[in-house]
C-alpha atoms as a PDB file:
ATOM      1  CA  UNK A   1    -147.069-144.684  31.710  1.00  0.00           C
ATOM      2  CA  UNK A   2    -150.036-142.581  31.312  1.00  0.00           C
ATOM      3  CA  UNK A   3    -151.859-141.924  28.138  1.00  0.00           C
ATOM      4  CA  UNK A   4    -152.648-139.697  26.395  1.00  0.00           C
ATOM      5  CA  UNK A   5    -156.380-138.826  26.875  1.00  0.00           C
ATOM      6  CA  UNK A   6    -156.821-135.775  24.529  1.00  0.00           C
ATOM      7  CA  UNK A   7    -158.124-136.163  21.293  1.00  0.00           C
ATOM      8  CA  UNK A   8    -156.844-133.066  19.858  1.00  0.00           C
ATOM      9  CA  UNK A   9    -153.357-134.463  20.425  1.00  0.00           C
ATOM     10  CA  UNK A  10    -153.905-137.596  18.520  1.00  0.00           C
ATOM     11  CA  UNK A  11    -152.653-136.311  15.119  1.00  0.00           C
ATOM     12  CA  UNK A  12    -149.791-136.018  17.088  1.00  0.00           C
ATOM     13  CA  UNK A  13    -149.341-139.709  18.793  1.00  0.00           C
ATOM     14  CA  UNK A  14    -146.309-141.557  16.850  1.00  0.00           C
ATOM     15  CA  UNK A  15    -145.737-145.560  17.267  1.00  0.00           C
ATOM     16  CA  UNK A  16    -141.884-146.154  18.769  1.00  0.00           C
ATOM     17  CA  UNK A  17    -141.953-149.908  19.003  1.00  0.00           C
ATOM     18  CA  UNK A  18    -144.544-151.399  16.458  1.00  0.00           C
ATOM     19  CA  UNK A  19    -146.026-155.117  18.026  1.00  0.00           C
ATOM     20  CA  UNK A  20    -142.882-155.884  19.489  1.00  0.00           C
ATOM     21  CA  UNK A  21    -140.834-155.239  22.956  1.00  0.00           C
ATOM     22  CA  UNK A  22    -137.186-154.911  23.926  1.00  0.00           C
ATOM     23  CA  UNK A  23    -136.539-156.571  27.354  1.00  0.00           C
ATOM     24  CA  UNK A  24    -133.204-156.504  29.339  1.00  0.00           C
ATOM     25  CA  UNK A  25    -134.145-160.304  30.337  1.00  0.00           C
ATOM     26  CA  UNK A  26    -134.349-161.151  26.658  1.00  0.00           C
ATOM     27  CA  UNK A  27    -130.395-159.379  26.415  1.00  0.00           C
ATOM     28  CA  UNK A  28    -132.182-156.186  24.753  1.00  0.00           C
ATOM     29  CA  UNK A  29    -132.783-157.996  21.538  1.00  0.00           C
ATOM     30  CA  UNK A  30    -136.459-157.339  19.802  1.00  0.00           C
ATOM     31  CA  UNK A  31    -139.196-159.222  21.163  1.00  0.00           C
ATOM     32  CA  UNK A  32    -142.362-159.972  18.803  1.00  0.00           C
ATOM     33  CA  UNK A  33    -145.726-158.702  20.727  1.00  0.00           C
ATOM     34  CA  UNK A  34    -149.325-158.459  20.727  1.00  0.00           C
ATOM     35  CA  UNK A  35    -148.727-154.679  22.280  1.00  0.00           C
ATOM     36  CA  UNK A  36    -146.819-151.191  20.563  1.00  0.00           C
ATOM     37  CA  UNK A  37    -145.767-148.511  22.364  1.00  0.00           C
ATOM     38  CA  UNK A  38    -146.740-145.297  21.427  1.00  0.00           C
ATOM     39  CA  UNK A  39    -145.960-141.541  22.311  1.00  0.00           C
ATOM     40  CA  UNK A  40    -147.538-138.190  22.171  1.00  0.00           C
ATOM     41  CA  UNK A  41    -145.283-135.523  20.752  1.00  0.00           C
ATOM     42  CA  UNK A  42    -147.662-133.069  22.061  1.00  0.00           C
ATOM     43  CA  UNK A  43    -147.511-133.786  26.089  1.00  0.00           C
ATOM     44  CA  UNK A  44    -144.830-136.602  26.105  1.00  0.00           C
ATOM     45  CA  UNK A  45    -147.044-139.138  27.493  1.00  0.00           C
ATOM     46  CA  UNK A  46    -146.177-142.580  26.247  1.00  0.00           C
ATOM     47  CA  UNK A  47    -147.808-146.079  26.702  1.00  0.00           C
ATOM     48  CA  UNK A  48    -148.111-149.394  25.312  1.00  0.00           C
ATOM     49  CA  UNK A  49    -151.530-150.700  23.983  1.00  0.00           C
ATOM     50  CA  UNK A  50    -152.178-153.570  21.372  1.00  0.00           C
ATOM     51  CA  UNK A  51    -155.384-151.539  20.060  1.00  0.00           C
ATOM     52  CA  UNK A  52    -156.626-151.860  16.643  1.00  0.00           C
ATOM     53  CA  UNK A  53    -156.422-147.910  15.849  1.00  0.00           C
ATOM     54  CA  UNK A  54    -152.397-148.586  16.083  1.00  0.00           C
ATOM     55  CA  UNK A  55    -152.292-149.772  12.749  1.00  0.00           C
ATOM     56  CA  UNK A  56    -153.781-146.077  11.751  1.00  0.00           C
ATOM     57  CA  UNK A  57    -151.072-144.374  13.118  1.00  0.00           C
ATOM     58  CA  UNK A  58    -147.547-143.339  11.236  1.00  0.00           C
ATOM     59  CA  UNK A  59    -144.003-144.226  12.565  1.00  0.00           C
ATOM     60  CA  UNK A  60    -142.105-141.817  14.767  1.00  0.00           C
END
């Protein structure tokens, strides 16, 4: 998953899945993690970071 590089885009990056996971070995259930994945509704490029700026950014 490549991310988003551009900073004009970043008003537009949304958090999916805040510090947490959902694995098919833990039966899909929620996961606590140190990482969030996030996605740019701009170009659609989504990845998981566990950055401090992820706090800064809104729900989507």
């Amino acid at each position: 998953m490549p991310a988003c590089k551009e900073r004009t885009h970043r008003p537009a990056w949304r958090v999916v899945v805040r510090r947490a996971n959902y694995s098919a070995f833990n039966g899909g259930r929620r996961t606590p993690s140190a990482y969030s994945l996030l996605r740019c509704t701009e170009c659609g490029a989504a990845w998981r970071t566990k950055a401090a700026y992820v706090s800064d950014i809104p729900n989507g």
